[in-house]
N, C-alpha and C. Protein backbone atom coordinates (compact mmCIF):
# COMPACT_ATOMS: atom_id res chain seq x y z
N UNK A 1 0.84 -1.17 0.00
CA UNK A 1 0.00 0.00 0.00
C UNK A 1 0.89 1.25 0.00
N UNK A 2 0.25 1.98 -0.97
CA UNK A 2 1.41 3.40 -0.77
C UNK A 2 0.98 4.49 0.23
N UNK A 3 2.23 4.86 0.65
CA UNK A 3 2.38 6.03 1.77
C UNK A 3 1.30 6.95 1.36
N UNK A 4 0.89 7.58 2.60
CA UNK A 4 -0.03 9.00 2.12
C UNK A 4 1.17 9.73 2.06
N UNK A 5 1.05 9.91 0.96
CA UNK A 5 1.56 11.52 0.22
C UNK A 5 1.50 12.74 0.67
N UNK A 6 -0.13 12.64 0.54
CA UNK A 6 -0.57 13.81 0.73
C UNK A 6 -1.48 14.55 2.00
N UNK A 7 -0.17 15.69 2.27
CA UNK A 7 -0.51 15.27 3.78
C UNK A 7 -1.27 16.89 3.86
N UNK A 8 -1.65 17.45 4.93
CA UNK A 8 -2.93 18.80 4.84
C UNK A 8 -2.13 20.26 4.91
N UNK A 9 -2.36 20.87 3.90
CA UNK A 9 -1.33 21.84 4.21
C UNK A 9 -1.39 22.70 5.32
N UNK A 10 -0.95 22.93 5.85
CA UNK A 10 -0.49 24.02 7.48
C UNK A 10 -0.50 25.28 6.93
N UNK A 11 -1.26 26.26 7.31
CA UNK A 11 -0.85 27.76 6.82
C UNK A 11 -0.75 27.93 8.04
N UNK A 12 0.37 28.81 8.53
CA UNK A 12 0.10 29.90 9.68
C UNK A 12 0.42 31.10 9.67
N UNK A 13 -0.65 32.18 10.08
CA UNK A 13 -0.97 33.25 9.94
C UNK A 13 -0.18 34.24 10.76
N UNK A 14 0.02 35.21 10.45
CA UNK A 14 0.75 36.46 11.24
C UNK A 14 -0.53 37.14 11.40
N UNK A 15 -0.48 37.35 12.70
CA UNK A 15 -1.42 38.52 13.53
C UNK A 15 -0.71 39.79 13.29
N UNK A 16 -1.54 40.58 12.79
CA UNK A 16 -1.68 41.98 12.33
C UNK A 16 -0.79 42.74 13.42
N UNK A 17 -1.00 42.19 14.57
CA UNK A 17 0.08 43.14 15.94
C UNK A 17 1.13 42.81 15.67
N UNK A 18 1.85 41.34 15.48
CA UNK A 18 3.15 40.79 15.49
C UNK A 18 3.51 41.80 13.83
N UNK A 19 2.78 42.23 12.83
CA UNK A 19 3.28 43.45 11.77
C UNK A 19 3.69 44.47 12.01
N UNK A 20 3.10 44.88 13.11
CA UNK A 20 3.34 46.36 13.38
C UNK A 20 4.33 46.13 14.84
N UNK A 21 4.27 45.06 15.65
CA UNK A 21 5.66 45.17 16.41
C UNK A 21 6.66 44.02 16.39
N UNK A 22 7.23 44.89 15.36
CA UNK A 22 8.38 43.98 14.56
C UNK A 22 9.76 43.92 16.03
N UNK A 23 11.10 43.08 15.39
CA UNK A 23 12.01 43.40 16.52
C UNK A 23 12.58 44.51 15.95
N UNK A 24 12.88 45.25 17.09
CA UNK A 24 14.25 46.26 16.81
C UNK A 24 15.37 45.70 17.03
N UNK A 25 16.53 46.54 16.14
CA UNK A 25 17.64 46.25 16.43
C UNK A 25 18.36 46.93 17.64
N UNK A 26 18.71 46.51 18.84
CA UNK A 26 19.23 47.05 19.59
C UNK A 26 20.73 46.86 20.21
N UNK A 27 21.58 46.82 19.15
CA UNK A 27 22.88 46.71 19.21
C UNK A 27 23.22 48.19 19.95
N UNK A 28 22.71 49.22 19.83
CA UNK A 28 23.41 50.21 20.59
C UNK A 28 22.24 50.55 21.66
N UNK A 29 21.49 49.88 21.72
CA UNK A 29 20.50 50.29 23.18
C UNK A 29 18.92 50.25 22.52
N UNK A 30 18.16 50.08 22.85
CA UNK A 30 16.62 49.94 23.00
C UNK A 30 15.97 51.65 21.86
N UNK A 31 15.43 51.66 21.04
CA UNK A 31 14.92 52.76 20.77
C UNK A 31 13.82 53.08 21.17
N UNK A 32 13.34 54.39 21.48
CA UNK A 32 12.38 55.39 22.45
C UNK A 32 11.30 55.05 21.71
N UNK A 33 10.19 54.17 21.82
CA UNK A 33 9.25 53.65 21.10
C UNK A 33 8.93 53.23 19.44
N UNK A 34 8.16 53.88 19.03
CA UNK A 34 8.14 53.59 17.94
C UNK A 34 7.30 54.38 16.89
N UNK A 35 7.18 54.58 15.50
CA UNK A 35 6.53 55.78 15.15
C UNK A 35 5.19 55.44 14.51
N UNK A 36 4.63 56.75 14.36
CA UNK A 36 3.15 56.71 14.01
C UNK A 36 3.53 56.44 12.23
N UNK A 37 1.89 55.76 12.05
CA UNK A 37 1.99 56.37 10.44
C UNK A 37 1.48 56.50 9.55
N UNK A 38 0.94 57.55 9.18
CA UNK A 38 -0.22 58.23 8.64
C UNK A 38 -1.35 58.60 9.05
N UNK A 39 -2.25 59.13 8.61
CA UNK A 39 -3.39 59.64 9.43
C UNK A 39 -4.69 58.71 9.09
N UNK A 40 -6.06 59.23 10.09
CA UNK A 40 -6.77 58.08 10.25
C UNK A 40 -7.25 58.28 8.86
N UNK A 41 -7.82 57.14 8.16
CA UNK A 41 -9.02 57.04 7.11
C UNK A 41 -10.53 57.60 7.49
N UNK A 42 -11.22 57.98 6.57
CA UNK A 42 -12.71 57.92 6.51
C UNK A 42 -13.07 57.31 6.16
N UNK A 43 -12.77 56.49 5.43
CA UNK A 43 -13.10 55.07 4.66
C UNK A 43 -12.75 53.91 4.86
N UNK A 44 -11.86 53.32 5.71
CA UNK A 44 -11.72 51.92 6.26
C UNK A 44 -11.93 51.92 7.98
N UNK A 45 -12.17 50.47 8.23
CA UNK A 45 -12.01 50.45 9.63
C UNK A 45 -10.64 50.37 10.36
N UNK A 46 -10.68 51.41 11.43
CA UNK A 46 -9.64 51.45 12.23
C UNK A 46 -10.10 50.35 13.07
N UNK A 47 -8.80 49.40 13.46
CA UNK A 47 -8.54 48.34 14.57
C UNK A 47 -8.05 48.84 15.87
N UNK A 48 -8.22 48.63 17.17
CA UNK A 48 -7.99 49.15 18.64
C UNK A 48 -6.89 47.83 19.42
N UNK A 49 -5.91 47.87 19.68
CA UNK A 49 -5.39 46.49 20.61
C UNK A 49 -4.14 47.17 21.45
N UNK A 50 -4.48 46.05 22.38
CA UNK A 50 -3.22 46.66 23.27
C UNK A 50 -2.22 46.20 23.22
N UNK A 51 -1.01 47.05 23.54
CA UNK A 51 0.51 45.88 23.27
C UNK A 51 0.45 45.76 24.34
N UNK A 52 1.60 44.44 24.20
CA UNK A 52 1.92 43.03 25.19
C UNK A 52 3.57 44.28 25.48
N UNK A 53 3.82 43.90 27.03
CA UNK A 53 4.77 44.45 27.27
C UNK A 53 5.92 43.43 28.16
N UNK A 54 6.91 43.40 27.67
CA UNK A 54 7.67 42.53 28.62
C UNK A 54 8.60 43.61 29.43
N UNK A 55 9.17 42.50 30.29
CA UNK A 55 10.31 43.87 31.35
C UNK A 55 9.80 44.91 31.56
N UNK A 56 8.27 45.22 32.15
CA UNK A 56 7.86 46.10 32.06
C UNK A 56 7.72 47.50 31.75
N UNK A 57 8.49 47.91 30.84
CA UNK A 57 9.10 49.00 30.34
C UNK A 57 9.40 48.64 28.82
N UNK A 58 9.16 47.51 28.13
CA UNK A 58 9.66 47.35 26.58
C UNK A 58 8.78 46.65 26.21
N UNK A 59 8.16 46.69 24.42
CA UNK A 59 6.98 46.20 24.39
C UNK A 59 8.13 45.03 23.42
N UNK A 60 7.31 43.76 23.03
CA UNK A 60 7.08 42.63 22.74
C UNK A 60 8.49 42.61 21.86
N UNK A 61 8.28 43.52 20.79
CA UNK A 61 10.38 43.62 19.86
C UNK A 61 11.15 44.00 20.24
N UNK A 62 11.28 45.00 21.94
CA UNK A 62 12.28 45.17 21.82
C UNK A 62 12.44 46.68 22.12
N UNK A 63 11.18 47.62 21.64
CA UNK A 63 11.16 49.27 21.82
C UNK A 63 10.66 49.45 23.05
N UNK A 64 11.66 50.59 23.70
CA UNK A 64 11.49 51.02 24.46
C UNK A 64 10.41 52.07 24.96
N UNK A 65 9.30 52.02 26.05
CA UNK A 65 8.53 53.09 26.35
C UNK A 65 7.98 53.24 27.88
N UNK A 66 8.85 52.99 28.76
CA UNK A 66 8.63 53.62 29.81
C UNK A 66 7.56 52.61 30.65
N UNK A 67 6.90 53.26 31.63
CA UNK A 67 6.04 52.78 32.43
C UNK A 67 5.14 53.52 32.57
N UNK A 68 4.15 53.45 33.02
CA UNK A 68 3.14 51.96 32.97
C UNK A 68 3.04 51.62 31.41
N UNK A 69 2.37 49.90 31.79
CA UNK A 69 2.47 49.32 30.35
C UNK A 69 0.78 49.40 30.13
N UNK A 70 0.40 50.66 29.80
CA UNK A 70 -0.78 51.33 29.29
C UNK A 70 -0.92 51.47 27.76
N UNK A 71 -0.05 50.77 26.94
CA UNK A 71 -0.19 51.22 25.52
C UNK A 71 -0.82 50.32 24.61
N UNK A 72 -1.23 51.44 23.62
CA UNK A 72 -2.39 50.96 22.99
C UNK A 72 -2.23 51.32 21.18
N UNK A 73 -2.22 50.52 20.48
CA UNK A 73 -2.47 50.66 19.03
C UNK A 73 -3.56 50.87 18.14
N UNK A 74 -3.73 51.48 17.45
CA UNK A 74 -4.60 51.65 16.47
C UNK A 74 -4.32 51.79 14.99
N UNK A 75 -4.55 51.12 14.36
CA UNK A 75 -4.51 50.69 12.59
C UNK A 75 -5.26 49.85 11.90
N UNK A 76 -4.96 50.12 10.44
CA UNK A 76 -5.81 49.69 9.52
C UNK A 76 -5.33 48.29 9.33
N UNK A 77 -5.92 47.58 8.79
CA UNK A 77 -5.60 46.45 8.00
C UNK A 77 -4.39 46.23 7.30
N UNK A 78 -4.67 47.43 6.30
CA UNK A 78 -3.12 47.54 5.21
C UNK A 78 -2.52 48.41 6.27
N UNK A 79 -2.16 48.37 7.08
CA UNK A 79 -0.89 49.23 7.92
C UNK A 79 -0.45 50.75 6.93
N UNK A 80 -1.68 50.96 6.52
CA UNK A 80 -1.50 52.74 6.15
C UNK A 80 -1.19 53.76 7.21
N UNK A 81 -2.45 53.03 8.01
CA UNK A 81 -2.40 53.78 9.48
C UNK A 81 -2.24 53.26 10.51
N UNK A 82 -1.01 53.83 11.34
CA UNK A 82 -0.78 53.08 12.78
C UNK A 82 -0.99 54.20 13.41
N UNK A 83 -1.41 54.45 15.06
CA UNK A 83 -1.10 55.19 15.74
C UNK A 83 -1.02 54.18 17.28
N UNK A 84 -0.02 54.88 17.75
CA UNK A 84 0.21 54.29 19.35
C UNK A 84 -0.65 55.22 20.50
N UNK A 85 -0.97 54.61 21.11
CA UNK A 85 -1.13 56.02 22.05
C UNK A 85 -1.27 55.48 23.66
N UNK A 86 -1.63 55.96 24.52
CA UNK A 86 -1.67 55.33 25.96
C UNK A 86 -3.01 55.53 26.74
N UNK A 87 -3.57 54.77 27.43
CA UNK A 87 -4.76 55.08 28.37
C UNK A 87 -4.04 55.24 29.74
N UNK A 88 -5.41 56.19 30.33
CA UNK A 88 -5.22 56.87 31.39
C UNK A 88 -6.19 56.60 32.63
């Protein structure tokens, strides 16, 4: 009897957060967060999520932003628009 061949293909997906918090390179030290980019649409939906913060002071790649780990993202789909910002 012949081997199954054919076996189910596996896709795995990148979450839209792990796009927008990529690693930094921090060969000379941690950089001071990270930047905005572009402004909001009238025409697509903006997305709301919070970053994951490790060492309480650096989010998930690697950028640096302080304390409390209050921060918060907002962007589109196509990453036209990012903005970071913090709750209070």
């Amino acid at each position: 009897m012949a081997k199954d061949i054919y076996k189910p293909l596996i896709i795995k997906t990148m979450r839209t957060i792990n796009k927008i918090i990529t690693n930094v390179d921090c060969k000379y030290g941690a950089p001071m967060g990270r930047s905005n980019v572009g402004k909001p649409p009238i025409d697509k939906k903006i997305y709301d999520c919070h970053v994951r913060f490790v060492s309480l002071a650096y989010d998930f790649g690697g950028a640096y932003w302080g304390s409390p780990a209050n921060l918060r993202v907002k962007y589109t789909k196509d990453l036209n628009y990012i903005e970071f910002y913090r709750t209070y």
